[in-house]
PDB file of N, CA and C in Angstrom:
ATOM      1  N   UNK A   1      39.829  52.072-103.958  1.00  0.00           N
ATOM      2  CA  UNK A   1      41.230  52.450-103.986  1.00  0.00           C
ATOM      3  C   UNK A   1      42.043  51.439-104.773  1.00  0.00           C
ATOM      4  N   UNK A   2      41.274  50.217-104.775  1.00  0.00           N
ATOM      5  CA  UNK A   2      42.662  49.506-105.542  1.00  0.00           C
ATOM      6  C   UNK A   2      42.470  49.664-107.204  1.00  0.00           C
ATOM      7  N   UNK A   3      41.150  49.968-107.639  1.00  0.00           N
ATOM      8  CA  UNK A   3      41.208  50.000-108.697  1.00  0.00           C
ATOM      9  C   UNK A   3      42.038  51.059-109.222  1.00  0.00           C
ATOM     10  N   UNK A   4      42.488  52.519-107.973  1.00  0.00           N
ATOM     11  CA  UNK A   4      43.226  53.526-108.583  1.00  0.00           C
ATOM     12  C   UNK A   4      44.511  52.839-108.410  1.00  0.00           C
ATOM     13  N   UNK A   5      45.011  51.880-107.429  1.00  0.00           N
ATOM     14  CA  UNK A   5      46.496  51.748-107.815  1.00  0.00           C
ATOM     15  C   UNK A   5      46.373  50.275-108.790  1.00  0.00           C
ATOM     16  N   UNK A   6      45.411  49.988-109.463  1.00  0.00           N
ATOM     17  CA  UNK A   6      45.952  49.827-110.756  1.00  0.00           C
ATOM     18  C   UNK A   6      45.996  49.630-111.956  1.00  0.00           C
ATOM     19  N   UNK A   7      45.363  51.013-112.213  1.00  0.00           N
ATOM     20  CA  UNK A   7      45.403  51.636-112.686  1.00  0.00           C
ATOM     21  C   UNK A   7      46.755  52.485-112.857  1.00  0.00           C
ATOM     22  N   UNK A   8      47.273  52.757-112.242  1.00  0.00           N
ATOM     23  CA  UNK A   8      48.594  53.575-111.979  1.00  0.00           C
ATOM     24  C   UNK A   8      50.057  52.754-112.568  1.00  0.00           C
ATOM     25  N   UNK A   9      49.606  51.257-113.138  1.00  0.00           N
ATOM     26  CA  UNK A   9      50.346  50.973-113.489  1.00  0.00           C
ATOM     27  C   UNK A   9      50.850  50.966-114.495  1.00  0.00           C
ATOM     28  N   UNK A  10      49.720  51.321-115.360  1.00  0.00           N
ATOM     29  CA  UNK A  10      49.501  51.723-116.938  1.00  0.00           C
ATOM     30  C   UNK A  10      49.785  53.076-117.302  1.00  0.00           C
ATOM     31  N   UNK A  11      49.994  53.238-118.383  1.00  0.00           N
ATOM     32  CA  UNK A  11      49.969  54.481-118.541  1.00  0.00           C
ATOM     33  C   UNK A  11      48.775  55.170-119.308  1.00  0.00           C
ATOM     34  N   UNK A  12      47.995  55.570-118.810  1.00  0.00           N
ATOM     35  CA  UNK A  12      46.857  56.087-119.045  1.00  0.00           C
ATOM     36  C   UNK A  12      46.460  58.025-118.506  1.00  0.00           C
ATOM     37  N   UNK A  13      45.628  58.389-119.941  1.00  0.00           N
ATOM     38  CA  UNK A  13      45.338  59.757-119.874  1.00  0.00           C
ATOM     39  C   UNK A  13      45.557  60.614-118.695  1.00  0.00           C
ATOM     40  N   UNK A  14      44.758  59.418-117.903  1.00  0.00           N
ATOM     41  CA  UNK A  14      44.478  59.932-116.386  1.00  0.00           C
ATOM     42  C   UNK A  14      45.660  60.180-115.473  1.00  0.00           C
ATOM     43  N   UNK A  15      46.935  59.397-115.485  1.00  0.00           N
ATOM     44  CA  UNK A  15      47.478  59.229-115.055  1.00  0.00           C
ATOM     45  C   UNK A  15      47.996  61.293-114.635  1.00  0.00           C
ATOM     46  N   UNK A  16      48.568  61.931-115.125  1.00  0.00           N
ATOM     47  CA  UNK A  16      48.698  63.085-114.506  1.00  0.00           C
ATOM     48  C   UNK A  16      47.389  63.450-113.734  1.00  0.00           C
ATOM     49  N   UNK A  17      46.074  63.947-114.007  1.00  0.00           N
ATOM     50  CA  UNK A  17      45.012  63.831-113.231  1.00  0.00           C
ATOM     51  C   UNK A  17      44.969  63.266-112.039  1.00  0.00           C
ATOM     52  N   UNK A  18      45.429  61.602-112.052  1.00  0.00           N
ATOM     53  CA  UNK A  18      45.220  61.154-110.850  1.00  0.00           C
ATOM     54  C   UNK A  18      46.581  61.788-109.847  1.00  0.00           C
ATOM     55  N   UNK A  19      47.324  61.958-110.645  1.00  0.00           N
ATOM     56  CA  UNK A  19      49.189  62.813-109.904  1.00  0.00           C
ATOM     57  C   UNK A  19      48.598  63.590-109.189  1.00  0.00           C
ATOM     58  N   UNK A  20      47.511  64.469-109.854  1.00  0.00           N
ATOM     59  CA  UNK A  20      47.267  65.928-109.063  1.00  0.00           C
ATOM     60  C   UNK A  20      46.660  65.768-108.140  1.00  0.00           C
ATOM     61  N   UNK A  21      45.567  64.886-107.924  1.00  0.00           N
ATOM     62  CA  UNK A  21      44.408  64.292-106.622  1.00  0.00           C
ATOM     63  C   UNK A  21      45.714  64.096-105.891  1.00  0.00           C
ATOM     64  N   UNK A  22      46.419  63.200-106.092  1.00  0.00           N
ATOM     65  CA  UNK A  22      47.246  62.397-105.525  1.00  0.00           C
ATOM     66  C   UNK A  22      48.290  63.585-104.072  1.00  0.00           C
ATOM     67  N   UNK A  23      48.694  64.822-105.159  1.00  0.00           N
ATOM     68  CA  UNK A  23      49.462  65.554-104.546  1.00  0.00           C
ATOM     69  C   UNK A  23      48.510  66.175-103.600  1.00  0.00           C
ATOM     70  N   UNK A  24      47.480  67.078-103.900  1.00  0.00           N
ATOM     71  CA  UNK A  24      46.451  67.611-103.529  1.00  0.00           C
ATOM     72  C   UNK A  24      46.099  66.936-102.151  1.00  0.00           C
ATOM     73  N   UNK A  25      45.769  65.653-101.769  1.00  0.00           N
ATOM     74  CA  UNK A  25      45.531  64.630-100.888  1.00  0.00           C
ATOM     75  C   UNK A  25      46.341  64.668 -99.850  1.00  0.00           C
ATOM     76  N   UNK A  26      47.921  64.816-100.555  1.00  0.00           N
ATOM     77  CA  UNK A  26      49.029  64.723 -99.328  1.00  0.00           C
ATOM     78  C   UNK A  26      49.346  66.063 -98.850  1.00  0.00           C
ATOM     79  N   UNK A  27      49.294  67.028 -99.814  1.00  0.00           N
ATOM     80  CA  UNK A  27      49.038  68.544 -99.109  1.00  0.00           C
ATOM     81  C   UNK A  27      47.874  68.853 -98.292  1.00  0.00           C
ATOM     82  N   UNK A  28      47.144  68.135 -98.345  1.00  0.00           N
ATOM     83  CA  UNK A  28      45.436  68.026 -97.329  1.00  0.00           C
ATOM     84  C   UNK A  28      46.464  67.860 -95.974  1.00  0.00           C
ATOM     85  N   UNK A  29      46.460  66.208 -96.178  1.00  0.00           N
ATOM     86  CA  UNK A  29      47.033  65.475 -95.083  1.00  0.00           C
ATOM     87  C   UNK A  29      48.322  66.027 -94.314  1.00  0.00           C
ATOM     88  N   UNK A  30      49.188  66.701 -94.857  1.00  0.00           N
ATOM     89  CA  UNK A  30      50.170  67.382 -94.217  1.00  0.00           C
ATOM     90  C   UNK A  30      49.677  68.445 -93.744  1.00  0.00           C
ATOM     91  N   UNK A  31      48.733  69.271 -93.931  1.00  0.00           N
ATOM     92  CA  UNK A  31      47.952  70.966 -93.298  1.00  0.00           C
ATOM     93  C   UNK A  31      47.247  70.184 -92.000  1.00  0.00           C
ATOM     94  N   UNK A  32      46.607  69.010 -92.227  1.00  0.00           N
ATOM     95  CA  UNK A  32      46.008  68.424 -90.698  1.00  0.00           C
ATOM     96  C   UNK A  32      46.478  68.434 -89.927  1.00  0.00           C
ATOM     97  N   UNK A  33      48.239  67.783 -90.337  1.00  0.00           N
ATOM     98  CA  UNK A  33      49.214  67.067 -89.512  1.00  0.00           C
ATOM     99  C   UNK A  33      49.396  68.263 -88.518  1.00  0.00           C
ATOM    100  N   UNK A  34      49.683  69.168 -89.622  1.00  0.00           N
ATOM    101  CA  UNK A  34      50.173  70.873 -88.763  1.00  0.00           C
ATOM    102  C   UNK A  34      49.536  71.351 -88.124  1.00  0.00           C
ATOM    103  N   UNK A  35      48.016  71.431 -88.220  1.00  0.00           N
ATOM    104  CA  UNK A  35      46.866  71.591 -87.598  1.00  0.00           C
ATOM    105  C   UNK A  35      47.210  71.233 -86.208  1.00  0.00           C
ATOM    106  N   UNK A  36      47.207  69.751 -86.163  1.00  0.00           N
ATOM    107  CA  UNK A  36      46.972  68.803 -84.697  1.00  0.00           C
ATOM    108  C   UNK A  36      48.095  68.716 -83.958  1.00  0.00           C
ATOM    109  N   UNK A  37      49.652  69.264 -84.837  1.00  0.00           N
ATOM    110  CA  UNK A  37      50.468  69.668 -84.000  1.00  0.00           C
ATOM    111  C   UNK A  37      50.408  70.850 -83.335  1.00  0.00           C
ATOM    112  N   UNK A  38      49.896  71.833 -83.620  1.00  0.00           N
ATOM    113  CA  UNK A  38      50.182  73.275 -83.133  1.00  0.00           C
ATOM    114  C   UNK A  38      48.564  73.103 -82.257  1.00  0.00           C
ATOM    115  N   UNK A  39      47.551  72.364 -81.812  1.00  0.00           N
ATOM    116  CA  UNK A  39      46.636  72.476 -81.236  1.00  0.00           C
ATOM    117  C   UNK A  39      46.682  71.146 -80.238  1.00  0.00           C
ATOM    118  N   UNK A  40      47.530  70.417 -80.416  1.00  0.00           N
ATOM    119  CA  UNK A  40      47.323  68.822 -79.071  1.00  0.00           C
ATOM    120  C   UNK A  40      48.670  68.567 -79.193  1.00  0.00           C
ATOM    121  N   UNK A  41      48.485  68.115 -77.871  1.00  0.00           N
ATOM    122  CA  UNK A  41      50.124  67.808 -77.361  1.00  0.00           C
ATOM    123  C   UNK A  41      50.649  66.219 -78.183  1.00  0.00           C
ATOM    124  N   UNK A  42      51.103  66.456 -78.559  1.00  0.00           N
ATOM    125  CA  UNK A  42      51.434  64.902 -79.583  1.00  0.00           C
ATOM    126  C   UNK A  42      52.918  64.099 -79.212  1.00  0.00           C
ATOM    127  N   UNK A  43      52.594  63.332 -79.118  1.00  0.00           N
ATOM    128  CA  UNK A  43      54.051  62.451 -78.601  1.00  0.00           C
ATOM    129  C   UNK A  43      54.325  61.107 -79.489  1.00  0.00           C
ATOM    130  N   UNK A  44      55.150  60.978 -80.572  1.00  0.00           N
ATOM    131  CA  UNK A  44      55.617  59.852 -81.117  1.00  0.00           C
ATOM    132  C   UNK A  44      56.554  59.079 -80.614  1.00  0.00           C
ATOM    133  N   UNK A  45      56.073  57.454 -80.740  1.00  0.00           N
ATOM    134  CA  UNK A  45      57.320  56.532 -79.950  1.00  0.00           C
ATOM    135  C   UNK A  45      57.455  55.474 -80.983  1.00  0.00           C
ATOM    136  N   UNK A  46      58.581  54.542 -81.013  1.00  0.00           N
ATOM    137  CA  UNK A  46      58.850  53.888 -82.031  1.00  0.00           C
ATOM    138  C   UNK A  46      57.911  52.672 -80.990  1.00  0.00           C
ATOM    139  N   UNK A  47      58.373  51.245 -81.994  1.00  0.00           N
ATOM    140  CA  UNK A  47      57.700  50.362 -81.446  1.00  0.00           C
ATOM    141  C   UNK A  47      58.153  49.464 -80.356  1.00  0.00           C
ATOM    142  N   UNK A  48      59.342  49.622 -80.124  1.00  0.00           N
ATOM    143  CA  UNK A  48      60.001  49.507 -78.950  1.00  0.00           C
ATOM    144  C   UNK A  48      59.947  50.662 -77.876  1.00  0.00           C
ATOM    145  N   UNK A  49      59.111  51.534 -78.103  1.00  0.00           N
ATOM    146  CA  UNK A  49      58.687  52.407 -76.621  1.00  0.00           C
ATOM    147  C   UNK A  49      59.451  53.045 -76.400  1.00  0.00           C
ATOM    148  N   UNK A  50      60.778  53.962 -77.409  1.00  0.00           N
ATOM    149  CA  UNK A  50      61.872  54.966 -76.904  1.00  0.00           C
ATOM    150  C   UNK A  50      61.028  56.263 -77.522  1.00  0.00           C
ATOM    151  N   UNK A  51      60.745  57.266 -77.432  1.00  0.00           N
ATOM    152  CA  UNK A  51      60.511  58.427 -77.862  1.00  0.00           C
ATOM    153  C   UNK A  51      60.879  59.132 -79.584  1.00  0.00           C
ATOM    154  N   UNK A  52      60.639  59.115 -80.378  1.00  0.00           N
ATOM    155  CA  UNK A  52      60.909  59.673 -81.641  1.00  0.00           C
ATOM    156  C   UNK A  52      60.927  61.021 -81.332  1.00  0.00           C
ATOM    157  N   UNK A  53      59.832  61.792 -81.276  1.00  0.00           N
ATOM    158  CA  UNK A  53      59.738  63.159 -81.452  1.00  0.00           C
ATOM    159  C   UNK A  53      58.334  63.574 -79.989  1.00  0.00           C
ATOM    160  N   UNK A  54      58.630  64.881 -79.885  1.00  0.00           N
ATOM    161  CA  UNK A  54      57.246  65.086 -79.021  1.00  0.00           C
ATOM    162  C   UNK A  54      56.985  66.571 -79.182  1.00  0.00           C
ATOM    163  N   UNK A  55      56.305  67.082 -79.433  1.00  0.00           N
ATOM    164  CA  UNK A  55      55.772  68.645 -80.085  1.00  0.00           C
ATOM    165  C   UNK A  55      56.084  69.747 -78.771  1.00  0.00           C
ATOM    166  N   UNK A  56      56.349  70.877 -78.980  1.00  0.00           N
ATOM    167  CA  UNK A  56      56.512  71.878 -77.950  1.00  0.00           C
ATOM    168  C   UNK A  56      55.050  72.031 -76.638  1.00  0.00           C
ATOM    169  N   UNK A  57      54.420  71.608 -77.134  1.00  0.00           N
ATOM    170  CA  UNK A  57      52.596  71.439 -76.587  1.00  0.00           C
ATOM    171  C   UNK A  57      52.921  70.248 -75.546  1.00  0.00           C
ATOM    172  N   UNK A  58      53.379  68.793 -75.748  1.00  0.00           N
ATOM    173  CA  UNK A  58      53.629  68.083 -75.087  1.00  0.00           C
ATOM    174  C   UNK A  58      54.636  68.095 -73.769  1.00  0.00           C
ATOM    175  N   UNK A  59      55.648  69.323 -74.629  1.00  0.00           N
ATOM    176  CA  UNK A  59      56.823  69.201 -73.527  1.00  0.00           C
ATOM    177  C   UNK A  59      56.438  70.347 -72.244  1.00  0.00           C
ATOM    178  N   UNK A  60      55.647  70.855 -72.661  1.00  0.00           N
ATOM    179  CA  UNK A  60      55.384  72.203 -71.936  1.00  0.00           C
ATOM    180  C   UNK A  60      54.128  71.324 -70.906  1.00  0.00           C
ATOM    181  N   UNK A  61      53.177  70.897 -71.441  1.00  0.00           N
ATOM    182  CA  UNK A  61      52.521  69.912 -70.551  1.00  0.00           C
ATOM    183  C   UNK A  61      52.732  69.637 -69.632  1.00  0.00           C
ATOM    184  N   UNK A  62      53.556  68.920 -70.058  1.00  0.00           N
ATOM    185  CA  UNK A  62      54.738  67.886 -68.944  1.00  0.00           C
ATOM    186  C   UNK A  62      55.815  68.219 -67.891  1.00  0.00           C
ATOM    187  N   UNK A  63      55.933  69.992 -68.585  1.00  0.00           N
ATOM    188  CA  UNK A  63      56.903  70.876 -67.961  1.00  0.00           C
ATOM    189  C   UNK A  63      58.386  70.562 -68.017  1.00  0.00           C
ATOM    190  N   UNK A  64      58.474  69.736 -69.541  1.00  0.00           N
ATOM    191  CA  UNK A  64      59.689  69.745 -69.981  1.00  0.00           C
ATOM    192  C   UNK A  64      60.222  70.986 -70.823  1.00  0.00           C
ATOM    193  N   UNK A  65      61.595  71.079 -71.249  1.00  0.00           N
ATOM    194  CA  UNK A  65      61.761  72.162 -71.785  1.00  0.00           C
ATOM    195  C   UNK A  65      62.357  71.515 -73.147  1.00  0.00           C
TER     196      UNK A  65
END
């Protein structure tokens, strides 16, 4: 991986090529995200331990609304 970021600093042929992996990768990673939300109860907290977000799966769990 580091040789791709840097590589990325240059401007080279590849550089759109690697754009498209690049996008491709985070559209992967976002279909998972959606995946594991709509199938497990997921609960995000910051690092001080207050609640960010928590998925409809979690609240229903819990028998929150």
């Amino acid at each position: 991986m580091a040789t791709k970021l840097a590589k990325r600093g240059a401007a080279a042929p590849t550089d759109q090529a690697d754009s498209s992996a690049h996008e491709l990768e985070l559209m992967d990673m976002r279909g998972q995200l959606a995946a594991i939300g709509k199938a497990q109860a997921v609960i995000e907290f910051s690092l001080d331990g207050k609640i960010l977000n928590a998925n409809d799966n979690f609240l229903k769990t819990l028998g929150y609304t």
